[in-house]
Structures are given as C-alpha cells and as structure tokens.
Protein backbone atom coordinates (compact mmCIF):
# COMPACT_ATOMS: atom_id res chain seq x y z
CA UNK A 1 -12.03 10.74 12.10
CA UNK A 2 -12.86 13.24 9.23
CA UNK A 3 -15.60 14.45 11.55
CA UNK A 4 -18.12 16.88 9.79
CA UNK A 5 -20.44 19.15 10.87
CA UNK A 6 -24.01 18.19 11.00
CA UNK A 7 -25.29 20.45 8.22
CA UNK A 8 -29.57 21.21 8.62
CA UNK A 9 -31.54 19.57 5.71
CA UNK A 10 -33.04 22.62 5.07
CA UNK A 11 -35.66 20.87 1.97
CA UNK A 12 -35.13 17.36 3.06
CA UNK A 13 -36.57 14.75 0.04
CA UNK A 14 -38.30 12.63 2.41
CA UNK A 15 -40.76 13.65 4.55
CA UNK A 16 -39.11 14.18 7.98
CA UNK A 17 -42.61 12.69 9.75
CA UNK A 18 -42.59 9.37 7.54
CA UNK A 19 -39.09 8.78 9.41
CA UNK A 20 -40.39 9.74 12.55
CA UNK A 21 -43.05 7.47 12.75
CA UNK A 22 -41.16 4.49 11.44
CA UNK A 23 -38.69 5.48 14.41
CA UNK A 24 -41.49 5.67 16.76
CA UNK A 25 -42.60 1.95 16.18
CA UNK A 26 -38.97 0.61 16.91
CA UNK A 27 -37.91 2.96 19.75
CA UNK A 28 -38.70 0.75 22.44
CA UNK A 29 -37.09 -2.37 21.15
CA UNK A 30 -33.60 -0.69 20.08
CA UNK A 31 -33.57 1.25 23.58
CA UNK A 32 -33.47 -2.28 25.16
CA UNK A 33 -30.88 -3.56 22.87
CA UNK A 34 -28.75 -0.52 23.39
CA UNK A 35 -29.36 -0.90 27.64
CA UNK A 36 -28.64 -4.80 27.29
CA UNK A 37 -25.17 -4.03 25.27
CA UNK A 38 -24.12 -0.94 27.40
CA UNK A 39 -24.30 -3.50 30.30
CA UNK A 40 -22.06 -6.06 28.34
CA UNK A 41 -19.73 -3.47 27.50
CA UNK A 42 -19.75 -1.93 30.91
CA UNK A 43 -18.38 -5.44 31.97
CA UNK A 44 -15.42 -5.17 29.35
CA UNK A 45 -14.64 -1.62 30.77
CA UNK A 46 -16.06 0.10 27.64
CA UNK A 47 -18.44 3.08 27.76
CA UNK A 48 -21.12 2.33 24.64
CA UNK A 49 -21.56 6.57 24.98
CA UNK A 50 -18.29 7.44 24.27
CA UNK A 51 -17.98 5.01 21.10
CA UNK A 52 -21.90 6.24 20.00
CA UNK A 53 -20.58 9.26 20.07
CA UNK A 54 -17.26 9.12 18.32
CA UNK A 55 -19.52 7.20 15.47
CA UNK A 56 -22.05 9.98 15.21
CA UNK A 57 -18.88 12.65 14.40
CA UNK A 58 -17.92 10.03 11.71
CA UNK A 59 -18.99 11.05 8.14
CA UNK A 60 -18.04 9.06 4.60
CA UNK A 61 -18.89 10.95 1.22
CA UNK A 62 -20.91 9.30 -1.67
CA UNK A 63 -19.90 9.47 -5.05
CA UNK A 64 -22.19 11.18 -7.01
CA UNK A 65 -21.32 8.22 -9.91
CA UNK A 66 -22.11 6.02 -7.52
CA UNK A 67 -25.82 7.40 -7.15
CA UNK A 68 -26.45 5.49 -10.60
CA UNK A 69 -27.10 2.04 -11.38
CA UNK A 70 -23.47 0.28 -12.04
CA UNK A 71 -22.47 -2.14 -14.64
CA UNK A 72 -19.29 -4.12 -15.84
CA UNK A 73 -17.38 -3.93 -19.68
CA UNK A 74 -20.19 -6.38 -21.04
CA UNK A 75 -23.68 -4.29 -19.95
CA UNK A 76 -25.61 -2.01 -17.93
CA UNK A 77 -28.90 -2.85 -16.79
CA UNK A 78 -30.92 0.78 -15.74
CA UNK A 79 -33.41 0.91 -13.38
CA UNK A 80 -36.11 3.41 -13.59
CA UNK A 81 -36.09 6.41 -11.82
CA UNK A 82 -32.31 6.26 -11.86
CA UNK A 83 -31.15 10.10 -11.42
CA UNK A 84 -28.64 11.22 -14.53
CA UNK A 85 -28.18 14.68 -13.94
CA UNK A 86 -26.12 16.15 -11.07
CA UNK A 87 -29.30 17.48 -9.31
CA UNK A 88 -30.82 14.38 -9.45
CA UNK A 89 -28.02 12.66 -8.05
CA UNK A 90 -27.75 15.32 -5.21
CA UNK A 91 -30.99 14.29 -4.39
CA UNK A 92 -30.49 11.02 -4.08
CA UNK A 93 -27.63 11.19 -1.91
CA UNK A 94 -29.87 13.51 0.52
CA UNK A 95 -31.91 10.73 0.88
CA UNK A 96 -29.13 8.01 1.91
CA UNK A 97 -27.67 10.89 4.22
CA UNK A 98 -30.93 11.95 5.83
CA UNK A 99 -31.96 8.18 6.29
CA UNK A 100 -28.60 7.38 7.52
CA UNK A 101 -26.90 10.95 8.91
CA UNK A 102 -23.08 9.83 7.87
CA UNK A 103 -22.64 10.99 4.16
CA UNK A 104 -23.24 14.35 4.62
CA UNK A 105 -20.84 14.99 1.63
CA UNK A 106 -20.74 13.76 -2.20
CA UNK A 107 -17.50 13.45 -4.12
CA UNK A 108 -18.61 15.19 -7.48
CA UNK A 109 -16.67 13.98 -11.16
CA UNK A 110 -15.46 16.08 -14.18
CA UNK A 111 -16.07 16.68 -16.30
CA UNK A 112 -19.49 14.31 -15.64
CA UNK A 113 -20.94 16.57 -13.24
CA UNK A 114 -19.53 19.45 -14.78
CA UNK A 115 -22.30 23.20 -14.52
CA UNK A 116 -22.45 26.46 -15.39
CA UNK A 117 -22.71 28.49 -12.39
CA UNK A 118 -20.93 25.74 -9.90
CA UNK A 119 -21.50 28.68 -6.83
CA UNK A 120 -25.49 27.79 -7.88
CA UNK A 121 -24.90 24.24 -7.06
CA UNK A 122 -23.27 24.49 -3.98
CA UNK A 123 -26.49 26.45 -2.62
CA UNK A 124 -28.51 23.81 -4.19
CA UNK A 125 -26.55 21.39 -1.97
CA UNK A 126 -26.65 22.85 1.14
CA UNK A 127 -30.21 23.11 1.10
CA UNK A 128 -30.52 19.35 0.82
CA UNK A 129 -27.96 19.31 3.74
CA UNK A 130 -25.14 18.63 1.82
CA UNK A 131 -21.49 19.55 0.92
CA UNK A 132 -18.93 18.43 -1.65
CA UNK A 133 -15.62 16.55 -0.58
CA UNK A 134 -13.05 15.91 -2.62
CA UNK A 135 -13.14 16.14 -6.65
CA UNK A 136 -12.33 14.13 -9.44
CA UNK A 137 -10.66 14.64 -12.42
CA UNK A 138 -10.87 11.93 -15.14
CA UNK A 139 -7.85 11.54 -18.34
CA UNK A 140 -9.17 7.73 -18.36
CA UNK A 141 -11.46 8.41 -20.97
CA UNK A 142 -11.89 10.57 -24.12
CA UNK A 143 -14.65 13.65 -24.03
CA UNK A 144 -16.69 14.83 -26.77
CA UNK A 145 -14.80 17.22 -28.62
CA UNK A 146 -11.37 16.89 -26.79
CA UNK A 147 -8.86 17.90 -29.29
CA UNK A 148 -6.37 14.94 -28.02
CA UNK A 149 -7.13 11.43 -27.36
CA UNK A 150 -5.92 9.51 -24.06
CA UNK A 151 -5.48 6.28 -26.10
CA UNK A 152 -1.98 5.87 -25.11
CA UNK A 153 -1.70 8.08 -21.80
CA UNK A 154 -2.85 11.29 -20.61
CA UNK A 155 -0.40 12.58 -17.58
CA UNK A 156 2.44 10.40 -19.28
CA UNK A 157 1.87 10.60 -22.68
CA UNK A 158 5.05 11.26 -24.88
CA UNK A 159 3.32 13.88 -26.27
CA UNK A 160 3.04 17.27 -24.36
CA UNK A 161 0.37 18.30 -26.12
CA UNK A 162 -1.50 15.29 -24.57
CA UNK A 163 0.23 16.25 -21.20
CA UNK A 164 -0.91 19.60 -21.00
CA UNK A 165 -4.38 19.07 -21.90
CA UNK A 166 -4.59 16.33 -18.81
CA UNK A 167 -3.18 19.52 -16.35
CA UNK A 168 -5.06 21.55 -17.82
CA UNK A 169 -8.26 19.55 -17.12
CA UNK A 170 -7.12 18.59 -14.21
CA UNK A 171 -6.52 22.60 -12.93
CA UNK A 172 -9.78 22.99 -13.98
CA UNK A 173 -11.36 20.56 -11.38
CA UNK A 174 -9.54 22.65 -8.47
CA UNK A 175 -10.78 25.82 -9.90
CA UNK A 176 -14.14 23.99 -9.84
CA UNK A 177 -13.89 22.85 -6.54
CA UNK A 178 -12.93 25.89 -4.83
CA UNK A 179 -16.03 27.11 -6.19
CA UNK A 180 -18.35 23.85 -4.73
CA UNK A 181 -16.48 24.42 -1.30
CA UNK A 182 -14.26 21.35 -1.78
CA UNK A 183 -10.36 21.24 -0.04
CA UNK A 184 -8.65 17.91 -2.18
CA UNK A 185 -8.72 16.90 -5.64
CA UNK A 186 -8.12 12.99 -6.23
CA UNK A 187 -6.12 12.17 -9.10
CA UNK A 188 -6.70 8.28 -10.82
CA UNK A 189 -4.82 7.84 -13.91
CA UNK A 190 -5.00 4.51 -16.07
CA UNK A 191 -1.99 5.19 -17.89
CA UNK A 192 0.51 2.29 -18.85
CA UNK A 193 0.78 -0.47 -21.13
CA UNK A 194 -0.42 -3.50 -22.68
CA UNK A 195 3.00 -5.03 -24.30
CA UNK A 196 6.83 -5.29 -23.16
CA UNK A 197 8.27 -2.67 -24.65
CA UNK A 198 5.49 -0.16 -25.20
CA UNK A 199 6.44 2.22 -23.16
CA UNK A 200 9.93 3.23 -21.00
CA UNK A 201 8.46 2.78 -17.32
CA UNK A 202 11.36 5.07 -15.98
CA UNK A 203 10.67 7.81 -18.32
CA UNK A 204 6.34 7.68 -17.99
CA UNK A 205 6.84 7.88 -14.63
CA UNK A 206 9.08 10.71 -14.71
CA UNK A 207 6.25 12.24 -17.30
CA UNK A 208 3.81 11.89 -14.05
CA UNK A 209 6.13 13.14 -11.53
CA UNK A 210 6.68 16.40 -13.99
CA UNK A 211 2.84 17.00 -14.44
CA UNK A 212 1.64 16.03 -11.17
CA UNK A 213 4.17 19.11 -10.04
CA UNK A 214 2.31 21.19 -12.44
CA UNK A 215 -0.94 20.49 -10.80
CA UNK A 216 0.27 20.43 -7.11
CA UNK A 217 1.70 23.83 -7.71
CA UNK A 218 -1.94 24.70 -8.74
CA UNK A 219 -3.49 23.48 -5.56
CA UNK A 220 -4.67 26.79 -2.72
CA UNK A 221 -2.63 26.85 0.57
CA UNK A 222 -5.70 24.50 2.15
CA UNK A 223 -6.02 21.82 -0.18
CA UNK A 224 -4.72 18.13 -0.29
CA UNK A 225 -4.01 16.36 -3.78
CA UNK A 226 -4.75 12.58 -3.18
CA UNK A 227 -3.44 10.38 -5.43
CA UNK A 228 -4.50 6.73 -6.34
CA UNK A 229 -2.81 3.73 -7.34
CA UNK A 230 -3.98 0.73 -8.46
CA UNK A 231 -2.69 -2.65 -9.93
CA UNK A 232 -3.73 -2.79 -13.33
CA UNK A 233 -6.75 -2.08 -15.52
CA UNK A 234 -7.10 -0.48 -18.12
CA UNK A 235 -3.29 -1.20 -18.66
CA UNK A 236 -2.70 -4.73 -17.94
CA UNK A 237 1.19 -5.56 -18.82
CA UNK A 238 2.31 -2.26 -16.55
CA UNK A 239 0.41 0.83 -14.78
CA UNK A 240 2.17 3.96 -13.99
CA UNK A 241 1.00 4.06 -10.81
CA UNK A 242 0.48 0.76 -9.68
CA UNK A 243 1.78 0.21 -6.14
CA UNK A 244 1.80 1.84 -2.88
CA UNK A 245 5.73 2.16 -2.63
CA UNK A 246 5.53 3.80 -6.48
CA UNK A 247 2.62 6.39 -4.62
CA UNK A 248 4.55 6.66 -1.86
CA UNK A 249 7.37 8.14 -3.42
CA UNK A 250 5.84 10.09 -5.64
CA UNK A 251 3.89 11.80 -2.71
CA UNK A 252 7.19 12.32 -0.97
CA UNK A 253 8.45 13.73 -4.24
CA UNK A 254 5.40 16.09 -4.46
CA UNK A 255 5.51 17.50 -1.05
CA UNK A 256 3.37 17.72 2.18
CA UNK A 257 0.10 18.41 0.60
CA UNK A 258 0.78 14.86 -1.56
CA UNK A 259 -1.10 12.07 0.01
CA UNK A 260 -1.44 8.37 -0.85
CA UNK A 261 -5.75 7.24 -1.38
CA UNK A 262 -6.09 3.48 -1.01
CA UNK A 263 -9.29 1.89 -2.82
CA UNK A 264 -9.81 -1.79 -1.24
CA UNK A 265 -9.73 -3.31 -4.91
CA UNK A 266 -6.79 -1.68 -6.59
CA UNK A 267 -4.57 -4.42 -5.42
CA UNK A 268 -4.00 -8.18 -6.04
CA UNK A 269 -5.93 -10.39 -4.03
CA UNK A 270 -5.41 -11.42 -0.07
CA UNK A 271 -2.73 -8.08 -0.21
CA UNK A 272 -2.44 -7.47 3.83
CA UNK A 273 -3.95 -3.64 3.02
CA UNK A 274 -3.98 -3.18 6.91
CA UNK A 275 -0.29 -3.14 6.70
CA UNK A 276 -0.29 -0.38 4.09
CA UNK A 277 -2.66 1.85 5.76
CA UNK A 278 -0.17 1.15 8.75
CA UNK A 279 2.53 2.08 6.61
CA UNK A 280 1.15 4.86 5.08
CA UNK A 281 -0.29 6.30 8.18
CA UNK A 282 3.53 6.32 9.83
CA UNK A 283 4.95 8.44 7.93
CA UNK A 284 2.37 11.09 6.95
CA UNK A 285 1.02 10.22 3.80
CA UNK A 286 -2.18 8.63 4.35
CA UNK A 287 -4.80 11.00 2.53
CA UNK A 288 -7.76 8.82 2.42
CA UNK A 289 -9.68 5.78 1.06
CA UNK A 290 -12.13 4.94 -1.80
CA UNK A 291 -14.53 1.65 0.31
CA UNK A 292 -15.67 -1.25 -1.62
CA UNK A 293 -15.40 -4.74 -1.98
CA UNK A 294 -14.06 -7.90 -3.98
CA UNK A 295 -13.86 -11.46 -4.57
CA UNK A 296 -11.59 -11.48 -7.78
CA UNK A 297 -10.42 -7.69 -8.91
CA UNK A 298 -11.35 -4.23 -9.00
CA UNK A 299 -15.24 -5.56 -8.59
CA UNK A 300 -16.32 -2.74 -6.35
CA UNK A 301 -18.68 -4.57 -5.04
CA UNK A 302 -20.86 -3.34 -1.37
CA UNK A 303 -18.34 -2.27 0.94
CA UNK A 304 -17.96 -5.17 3.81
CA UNK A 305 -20.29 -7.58 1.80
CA UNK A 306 -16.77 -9.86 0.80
CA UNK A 307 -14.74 -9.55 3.48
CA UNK A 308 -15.99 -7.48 6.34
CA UNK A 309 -13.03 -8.63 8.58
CA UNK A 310 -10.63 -6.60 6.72
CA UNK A 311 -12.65 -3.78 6.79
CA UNK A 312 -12.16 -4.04 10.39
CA UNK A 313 -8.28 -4.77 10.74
CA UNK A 314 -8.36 -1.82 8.36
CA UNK A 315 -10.07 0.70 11.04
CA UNK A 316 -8.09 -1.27 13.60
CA UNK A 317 -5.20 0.50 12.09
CA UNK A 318 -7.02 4.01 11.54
CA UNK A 319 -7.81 3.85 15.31
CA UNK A 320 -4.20 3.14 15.85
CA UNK A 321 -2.94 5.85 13.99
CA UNK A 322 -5.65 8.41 15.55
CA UNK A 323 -4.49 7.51 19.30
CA UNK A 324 -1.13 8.34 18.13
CA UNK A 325 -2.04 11.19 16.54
CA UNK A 326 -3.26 12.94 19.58
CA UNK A 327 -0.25 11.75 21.33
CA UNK A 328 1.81 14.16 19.08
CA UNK A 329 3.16 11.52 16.94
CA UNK A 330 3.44 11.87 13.00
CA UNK A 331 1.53 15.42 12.39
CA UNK A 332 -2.28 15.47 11.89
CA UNK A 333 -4.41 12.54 11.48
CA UNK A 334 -7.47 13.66 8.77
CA UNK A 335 -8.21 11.08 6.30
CA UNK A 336 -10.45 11.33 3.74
CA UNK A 337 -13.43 8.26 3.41
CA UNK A 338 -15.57 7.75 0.49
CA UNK A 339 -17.98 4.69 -0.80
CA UNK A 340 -16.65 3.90 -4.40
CA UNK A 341 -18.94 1.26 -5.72
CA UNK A 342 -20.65 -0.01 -8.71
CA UNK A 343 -24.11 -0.89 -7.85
CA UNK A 344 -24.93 -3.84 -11.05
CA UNK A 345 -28.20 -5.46 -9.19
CA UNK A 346 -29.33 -3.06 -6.19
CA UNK A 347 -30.43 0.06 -5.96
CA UNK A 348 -27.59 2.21 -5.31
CA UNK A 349 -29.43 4.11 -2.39
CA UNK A 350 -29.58 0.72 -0.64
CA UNK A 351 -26.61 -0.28 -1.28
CA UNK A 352 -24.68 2.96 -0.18
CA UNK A 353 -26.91 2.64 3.23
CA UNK A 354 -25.50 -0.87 3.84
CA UNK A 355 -21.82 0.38 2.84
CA UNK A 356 -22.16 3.31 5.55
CA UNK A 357 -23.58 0.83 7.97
CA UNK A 358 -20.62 -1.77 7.11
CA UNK A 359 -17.96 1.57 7.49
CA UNK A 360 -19.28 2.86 10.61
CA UNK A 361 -20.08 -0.43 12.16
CA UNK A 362 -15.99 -1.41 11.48
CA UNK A 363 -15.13 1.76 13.09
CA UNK A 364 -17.59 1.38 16.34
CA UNK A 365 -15.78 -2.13 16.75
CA UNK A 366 -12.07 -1.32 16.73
CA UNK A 367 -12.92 1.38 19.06
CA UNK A 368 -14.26 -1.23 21.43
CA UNK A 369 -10.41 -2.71 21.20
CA UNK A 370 -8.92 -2.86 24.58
CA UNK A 371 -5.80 -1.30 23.47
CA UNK A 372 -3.46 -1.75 26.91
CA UNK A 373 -4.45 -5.29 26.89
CA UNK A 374 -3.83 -5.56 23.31
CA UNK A 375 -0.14 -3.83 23.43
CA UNK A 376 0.58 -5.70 26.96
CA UNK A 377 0.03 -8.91 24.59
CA UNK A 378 1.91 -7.81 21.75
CA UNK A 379 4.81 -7.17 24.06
CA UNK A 380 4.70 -10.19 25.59
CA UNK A 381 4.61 -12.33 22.54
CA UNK A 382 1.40 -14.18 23.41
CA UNK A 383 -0.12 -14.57 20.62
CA UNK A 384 -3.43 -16.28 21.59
CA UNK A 385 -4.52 -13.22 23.79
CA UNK A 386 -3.53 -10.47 21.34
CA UNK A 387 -5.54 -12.18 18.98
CA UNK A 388 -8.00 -12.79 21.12
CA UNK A 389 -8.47 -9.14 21.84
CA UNK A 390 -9.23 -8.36 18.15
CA UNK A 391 -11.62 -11.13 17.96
CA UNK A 392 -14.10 -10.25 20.60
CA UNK A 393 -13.91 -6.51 19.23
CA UNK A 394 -15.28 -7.60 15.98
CA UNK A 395 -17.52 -10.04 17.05
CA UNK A 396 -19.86 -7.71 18.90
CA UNK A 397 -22.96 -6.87 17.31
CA UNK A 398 -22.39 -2.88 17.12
CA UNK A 399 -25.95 -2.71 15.51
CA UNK A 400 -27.77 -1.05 18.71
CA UNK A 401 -24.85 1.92 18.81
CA UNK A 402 -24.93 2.09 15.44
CA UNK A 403 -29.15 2.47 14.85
CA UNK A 404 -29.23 5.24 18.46
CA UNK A 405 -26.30 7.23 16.64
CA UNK A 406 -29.09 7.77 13.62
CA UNK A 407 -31.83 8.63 15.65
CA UNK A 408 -29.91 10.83 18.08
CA UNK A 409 -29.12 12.37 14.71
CA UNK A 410 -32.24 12.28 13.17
CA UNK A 411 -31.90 9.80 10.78
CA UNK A 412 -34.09 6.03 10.75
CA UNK A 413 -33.38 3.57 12.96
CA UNK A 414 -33.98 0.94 10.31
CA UNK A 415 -32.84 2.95 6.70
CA UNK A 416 -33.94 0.28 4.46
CA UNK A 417 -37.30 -0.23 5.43
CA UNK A 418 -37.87 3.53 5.75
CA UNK A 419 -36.36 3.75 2.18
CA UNK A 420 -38.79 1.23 0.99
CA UNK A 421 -41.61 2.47 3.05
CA UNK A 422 -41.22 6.13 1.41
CA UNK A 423 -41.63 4.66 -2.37
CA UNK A 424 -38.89 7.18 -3.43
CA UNK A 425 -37.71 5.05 -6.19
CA UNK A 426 -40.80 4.44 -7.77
CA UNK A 427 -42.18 8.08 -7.58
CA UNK A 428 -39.02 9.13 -8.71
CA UNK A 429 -39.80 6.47 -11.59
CA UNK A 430 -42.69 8.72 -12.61
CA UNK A 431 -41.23 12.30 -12.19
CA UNK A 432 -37.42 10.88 -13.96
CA UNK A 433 -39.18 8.38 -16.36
CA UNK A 434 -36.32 7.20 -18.34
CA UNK A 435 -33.46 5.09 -17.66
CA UNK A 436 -30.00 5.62 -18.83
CA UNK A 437 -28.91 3.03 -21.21
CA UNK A 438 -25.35 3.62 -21.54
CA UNK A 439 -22.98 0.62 -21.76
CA UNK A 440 -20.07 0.14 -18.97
CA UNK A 441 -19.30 1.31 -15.33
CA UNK A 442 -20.93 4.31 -14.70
C-alpha cells in the first residue's frame, strides 16, 4: 500500500549516532515486547513478521504546509524556529522521516513553494532522503499580482478569463512536478456560493467538468489527477464539489487517470467514510486520502487523536480492497496517503510523528483481521462474532511492531523523545530566528 522505496539520507539533519544511542538504551525492553506479542499473535494464527513487514513498505507524504505552525480564521500563533522557506521545510520533514522512516515523500504547494530551478530542488531533496508526491495547485486564494481575482470562482467562474487563468496555473503545477519527480497533481477548489440564487449549480459544474478536461488532457501518460471534494467552506450555501457521488461522476466523466481523494474532515459529521472508501475503492476511483482529524468540521486536527476507530474501519476497508486487488478484481490498487493537518498548539514535527504512528498503527491492526473468520461471520449473519473479529484487531497494542519496523529501518524507537533529545527546534530557533506572523491556516 503505496509502498516506496527506502531512499539513503545521504546529509541526514540529525545526527545518525544521537538516534543510535537513544535506540541502544531501549533495545532490550522493545525486543521483549515484540517476543511477548509475536507469541500472542502466534496464538491467533497471525505472523507479527509478515505484518512488520508489510508496515515497513508503508510510506505517507507530509505536506510541506504542514511543516509550519497552523492556525484558524481568528490567529496564528508562530513558534520560533518555524521553517518558511521550502528548504527549510524540506528539512524539517527529513527529520520526522528519518526519526520515523514512513514519510519519505512531501506533497509540495503552488504557487507557495514555488523555485527557480525546481530540477535544483529535487537534488536538494534527495540528499535529505526525500522525494515529492503529489502537487498542489491552489485557485482558493488570490496571488500577488494575479491579473484576476478568485472572489467568485476560479475553475467555475462565469468568466473565462478567470477560467483560463485557474488551468493555466493549474498546468503549471504538472509542468512543475514533472520537473520535482512527482506522478499526480491534486486539485481542491472552494468554488460555490454563499446565497440561493448566486450561482446556477448545473451550469458551475459544467464550468468544472469543461476545465478539469483542459487540465486532464495536460496530464503525461503516468500521472493521476486526484480530485477533492469537500462539504462546504469557503462557500457555505453550495460547493461545486461537495460530495463524493458529485466527485465520483466527475472522475468517471474525466476518464481513467480521474480519481476521487477523500480528506477525513471534508464531510458532515458521524458520515460512515468507511463506506465511501468502500465505494470508491469498487469501482476504480479511489486515488488517495488527505489524514486528519475532527470533532466539529474541517478542524484538521492530529490524525487519530478524535476518533482513532475510524481511522481503523477506514484501513479495514483499504486492506479489503488490496486482498481483492491481488485477486484480479477492480484493476490496480495504489492509493495515494498524505497527513493534511494544521498544527495550532504543537510543534508540527511532533505532531506529524504521532499522525504517522496513528496511520501506520491503523494499518498494522486491520492486517491482524482474521479475514475467513470475519467473511464466514458475515455470511452467516452473526453479528456478535463479525464484530467481534474487528474488535480484537483494533484493540491490540501494535506499538512493539510498529517501534521494530523503525529501527529495522533505521529510524528511533521512541521519535519524540529522540526529537526532544536532539534540541532541533531550538537550534533551529537560533539559525531561523524569526517567526512567521501571518494570520490564518497556513
């Protein structure tokens, strides 16, 4: 599940001896918690190998927004050392990847992270062991010196003047991201409406259809366009695309290279998401997810912190859709997995190494699902077993496969204190001095 290779840290930002003495002092204890599990999984008829070493193939990207200290529509509160630049921010995400060893990729925004010489950068990345997943375009705001304003739409604006400058922009990022080494551009828009009657919601969404063709038509033969719904927000009367079924068909519309991205809070509270990855996944049109979390809305909050239990019916259905997969049902299985958060009151480092912990840790437990005994109980009705079967996955503590797969790999058994241990942020504090004091999200 969008496996990735295990690219050398070539100048790795932390000391690699800091990590291996932290490692060195724990060793002992996790190789007897590993041992004592692997026996208790043994009993279940599970091999704690096989699923330590499906999770060490598993990679999520970071965002590279998401390297920077969050906020919400009121205020922003920096931290120092916070990295603003896209170097900086590549260097912080070579820290959460070589403590952690599962975001060996960052998701990179434009026109945000926007260089000169974008072949330059992707060097500069791989030598912190990195490489750059998907891109993102971004018509949700006005840029300085944009000769047409997004106020009312950008991708379904009446105007085509408005229209075109969104493609355009939005051709721009692929052109970029061939460049970086990327294969998918994700495409958010936050077009709609804030009054009945504002807009004609048959003829914006034809507007999308007709530009998202121009821009799929730009895509090379090995790319993926994912595209991302979400309830409301900015708009909050109608979105464009709001809905799965609306990204659905216009995915189907767009053709095989068209795929659906779920973000856990673009939809209304208690939605059964599970059942639209399921969906989604059926027919071919799964392309990937943004992780977070929420109590209310879009909060993008740690991914797992709210409601970790959907986060693992969610990679229940993933591991579902794999198996069948191989079996030669419904094409390739390859979805794309990225931490979208807004970090308000941690530091984003530790919060992204909790969020890949929370990811991987949902995906080591619904492959510890005893899938004949679960489909032998869904056949038969009984509830109380199939049930049960889900329940005793996720309550295992999948901490022991989850701290070996980082130090087979190289990483730190115990990221967080390592982190803290290597003072990064406050050295980085001294070298970075200031802190960005922009209002809003990112």
């Amino acid at each position: 599940m969008n496996r990735a290779a295990n690219r050398a840290i070539n100048r790795p930002p932390l000391p690699p001896e800091l990590i291996e003495r932290e490692n060195a002092a724990r060793l002992a204890a996790l190789q007897d918690e590993y041992e004592s599990l692997a026996r208790a999984l043994d009993r279940r008829g599970r091999s704690i190998d096989a699923v330590k070493d499906k999770v060490k193939a598993f990679a999520v990207a970071v965002p590279t927004w998401g390297l920077g200290v969050g906020g919400t529509r009121f205020a922003k509160f920096p931290i120092p050392g916070e990295p603003i630049t896209i170097h900086e921010k590549l260097e912080d995400a070579a820290v959460v990847n070589q403590l952690c060893r599962m975001t060996p990729t960052a998701s990179p925004h434009f026109p945000w992270d926007k260089v000169e010489d974008p072949a330059a950068l992707k060097e500069e990345a791989a030598e912190l062991g990195l490489g750059f997943d998907a891109v993102n375009s971004n018509t949700f705001q006005d840029q300085p010196g944009q000769a047409r304003s997004y106020k009312f739409g950008s991708l379904t604006h009446t105007d085509k003047a408005v229209r075109d400058q969104a493609i355009a922009h939005n051709i721009d990022c692929i052109d970029l991201g061939v460049a970086l080494g990327s294969k998918a551009i994700t495409v958010w828009i936050g077009d709609g409406a804030n009054f009945p009657g504002q807009q004609n919601q048959t003829k914006a969404f034809d507007r999308y259809l007709d530009s998202m063709s121009q821009i799929y038509a730009a895509l090379p033969g090995d790319w993926r366009m994912f595209m991302e719904h979400k309830l409301y927000e900015p708009a909050f009367y109608t979105t464009v695309i709001s809905d799965w079924g609306t990204n659905l068909i216009a995915a189907q519309q767009l053709g095989e290279k068209a795929r659906c991205l779920v973000d856990l809070g673009h939809h209304a509270p208690n939605v059964n998401i599970e059942q639209i990855v399921a969906r989604l996944a059926r027919f071919g049109k799964l392309g990937g997810f943004h992780f977070n979390d929420s109590k209310y809305g879009d909060d993008d909050l740690d991914t797992g912190s709210i409601n970790p239990h959907q986060l693992f019916l969610i990679f229940n259905e993933l591991v579902e859709a794999e198996a069948r997969a191989k079996n030669g049902a419904n094409g390739g299985f390859d979805p794309a997995y990225m931490i979208d958060q807004s970090h308000n009151v941690t530091d984003p480092i530790e919060s992204l190494l909790l969020s890949a912990a929370a990811i991987a840790g949902s995906y080591a437990r619904a492959l510890l699902v005893d899938r004949e005994a679960l489909d032998a109980h869904q056949s038969d009705n009984d509830v109380v077993l199939a049930f049960s079967d889900l329940r005793r996955a996720y309550e295992t503590d999948v901490a022991p496969i989850l701290a070996m797969a980082r130090y087979e790999l190289g990483g730190a058994i115990d990221p967080i204190d390592a982190y803290r241990t290597s003072e990064w942020r406050p050295r980085k504090a001294q070298e970075r001095g200031r802190a960005s004091m922009s209002a809003g999200i990112v």
